[in-house]
N, C-alpha and C. Protein backbone atom coordinates (compact mmCIF):
# COMPACT_ATOMS: atom_id res chain seq x y z
N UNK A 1 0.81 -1.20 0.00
CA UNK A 1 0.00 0.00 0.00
C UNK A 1 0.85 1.27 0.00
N UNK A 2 1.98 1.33 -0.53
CA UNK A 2 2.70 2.36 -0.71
C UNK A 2 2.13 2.94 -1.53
N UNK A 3 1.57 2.80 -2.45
CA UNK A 3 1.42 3.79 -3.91
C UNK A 3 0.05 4.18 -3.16
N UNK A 4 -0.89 4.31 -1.93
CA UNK A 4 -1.78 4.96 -2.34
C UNK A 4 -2.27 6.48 -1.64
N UNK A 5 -3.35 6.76 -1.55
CA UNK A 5 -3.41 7.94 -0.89
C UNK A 5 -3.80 7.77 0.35
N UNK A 6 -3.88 7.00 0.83
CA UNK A 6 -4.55 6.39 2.66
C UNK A 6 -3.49 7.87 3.39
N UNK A 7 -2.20 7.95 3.06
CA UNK A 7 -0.84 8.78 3.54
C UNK A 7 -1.01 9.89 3.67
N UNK A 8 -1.86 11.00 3.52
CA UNK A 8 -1.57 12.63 3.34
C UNK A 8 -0.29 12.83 3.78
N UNK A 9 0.49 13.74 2.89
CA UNK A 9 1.46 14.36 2.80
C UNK A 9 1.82 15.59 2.51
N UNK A 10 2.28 16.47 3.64
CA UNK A 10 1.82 17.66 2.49
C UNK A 10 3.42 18.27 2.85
N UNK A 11 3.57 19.02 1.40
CA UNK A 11 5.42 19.52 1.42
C UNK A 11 5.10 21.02 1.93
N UNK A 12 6.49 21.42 2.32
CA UNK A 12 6.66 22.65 3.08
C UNK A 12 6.14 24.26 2.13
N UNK A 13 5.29 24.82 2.29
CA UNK A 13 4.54 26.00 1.80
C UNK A 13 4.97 27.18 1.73
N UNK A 14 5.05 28.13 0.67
CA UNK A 14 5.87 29.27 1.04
C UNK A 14 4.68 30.45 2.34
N UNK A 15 3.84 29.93 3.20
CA UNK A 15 3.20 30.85 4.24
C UNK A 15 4.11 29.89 5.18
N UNK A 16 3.97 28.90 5.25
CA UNK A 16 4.82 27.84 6.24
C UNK A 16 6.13 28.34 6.26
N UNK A 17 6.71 29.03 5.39
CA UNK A 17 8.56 29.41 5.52
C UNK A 17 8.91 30.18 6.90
N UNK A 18 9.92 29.80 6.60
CA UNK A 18 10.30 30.41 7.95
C UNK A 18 10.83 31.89 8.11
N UNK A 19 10.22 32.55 8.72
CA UNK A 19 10.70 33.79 8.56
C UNK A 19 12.13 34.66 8.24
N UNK A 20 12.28 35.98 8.12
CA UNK A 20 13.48 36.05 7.77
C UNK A 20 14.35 36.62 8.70
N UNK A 21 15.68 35.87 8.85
CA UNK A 21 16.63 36.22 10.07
C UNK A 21 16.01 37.86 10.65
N UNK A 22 16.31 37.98 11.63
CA UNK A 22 16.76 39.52 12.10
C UNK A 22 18.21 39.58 12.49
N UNK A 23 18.14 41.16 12.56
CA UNK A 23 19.48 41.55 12.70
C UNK A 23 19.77 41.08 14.20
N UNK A 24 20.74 40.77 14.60
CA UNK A 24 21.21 40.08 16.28
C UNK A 24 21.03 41.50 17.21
N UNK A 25 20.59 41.90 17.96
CA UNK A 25 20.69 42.95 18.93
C UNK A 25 21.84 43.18 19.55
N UNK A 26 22.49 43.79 20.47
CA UNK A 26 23.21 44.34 20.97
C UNK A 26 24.04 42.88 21.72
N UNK A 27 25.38 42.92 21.84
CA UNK A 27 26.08 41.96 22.22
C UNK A 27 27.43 42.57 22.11
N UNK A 28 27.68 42.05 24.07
CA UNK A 28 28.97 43.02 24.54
C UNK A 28 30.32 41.58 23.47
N UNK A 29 30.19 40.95 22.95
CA UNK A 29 30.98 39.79 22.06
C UNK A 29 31.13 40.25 20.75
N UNK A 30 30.65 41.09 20.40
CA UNK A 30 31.03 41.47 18.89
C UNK A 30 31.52 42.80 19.06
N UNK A 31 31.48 43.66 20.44
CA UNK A 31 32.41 44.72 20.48
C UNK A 31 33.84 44.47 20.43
N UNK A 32 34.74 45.17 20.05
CA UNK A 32 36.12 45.49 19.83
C UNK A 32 36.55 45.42 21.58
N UNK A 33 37.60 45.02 21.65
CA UNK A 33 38.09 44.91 22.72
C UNK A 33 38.43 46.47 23.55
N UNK A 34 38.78 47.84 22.85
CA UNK A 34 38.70 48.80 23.32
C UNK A 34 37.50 49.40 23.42
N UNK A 35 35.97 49.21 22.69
CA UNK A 35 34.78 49.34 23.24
C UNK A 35 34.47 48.52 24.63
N UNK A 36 35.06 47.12 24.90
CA UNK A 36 34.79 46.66 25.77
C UNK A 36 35.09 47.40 27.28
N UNK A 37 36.49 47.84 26.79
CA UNK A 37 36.99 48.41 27.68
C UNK A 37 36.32 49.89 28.06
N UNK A 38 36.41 50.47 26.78
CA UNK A 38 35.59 51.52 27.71
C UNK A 38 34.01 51.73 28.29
N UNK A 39 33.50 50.71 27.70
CA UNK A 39 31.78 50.59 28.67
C UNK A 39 32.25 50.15 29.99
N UNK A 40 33.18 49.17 30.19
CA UNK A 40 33.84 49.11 32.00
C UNK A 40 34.39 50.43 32.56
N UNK A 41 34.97 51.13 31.91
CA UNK A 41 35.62 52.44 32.45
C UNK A 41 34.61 52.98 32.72
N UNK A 42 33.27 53.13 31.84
CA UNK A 42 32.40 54.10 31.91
C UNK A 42 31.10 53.54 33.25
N UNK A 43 31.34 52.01 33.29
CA UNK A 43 30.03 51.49 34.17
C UNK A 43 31.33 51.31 35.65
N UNK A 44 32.71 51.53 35.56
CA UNK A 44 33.45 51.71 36.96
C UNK A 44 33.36 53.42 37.59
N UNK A 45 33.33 54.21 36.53
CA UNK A 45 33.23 55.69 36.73
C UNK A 45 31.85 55.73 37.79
N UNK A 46 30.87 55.31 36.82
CA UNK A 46 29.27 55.30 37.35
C UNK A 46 29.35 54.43 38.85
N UNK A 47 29.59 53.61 39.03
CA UNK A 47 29.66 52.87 40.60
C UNK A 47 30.01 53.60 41.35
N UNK A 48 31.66 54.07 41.08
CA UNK A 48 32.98 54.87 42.13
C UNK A 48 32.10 56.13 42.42
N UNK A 49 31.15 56.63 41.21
CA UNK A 49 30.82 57.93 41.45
C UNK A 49 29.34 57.83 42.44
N UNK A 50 28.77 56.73 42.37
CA UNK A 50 27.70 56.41 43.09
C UNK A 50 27.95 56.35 44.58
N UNK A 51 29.31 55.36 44.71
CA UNK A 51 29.56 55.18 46.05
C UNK A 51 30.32 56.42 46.75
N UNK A 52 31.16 57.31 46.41
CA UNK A 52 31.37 58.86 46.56
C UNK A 52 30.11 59.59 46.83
N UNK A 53 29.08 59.68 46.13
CA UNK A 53 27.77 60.25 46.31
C UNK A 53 27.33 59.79 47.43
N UNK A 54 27.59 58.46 47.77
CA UNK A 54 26.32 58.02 48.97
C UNK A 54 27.30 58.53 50.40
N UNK A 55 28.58 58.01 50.24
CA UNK A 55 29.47 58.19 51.27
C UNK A 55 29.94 59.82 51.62
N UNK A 56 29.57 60.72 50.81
CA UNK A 56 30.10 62.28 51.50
C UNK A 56 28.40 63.10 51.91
């Protein structure tokens, strides 16, 4: 009973496709190693300056 239609089969549809990539969002891994560095300079500035603020 291979040859008959008892089987529905149905092949992949272009509404069924799969959508199309997006662009990847923000990821500290594809920055440059001197961007890396300076979002730490800039998020150590922001702490040091937080804890100065709370402490005087």
């Amino acid at each position: 009973m291979h040859g008959s239609d008892t089987h529905a089969h149905q092949h992949a549809r272009p509404e069924h496709a799969r959508p199309a990539p997006r662009e990847a969002g923000f990821s500290l891994l594809r920055l440059s190693v001197a961007q890396r560095l300076g979002y730490v300079a800039i998020a150590l500035v922001l702490i040091w300056g937080g804890v100065y603020w709370a402490l005087s």
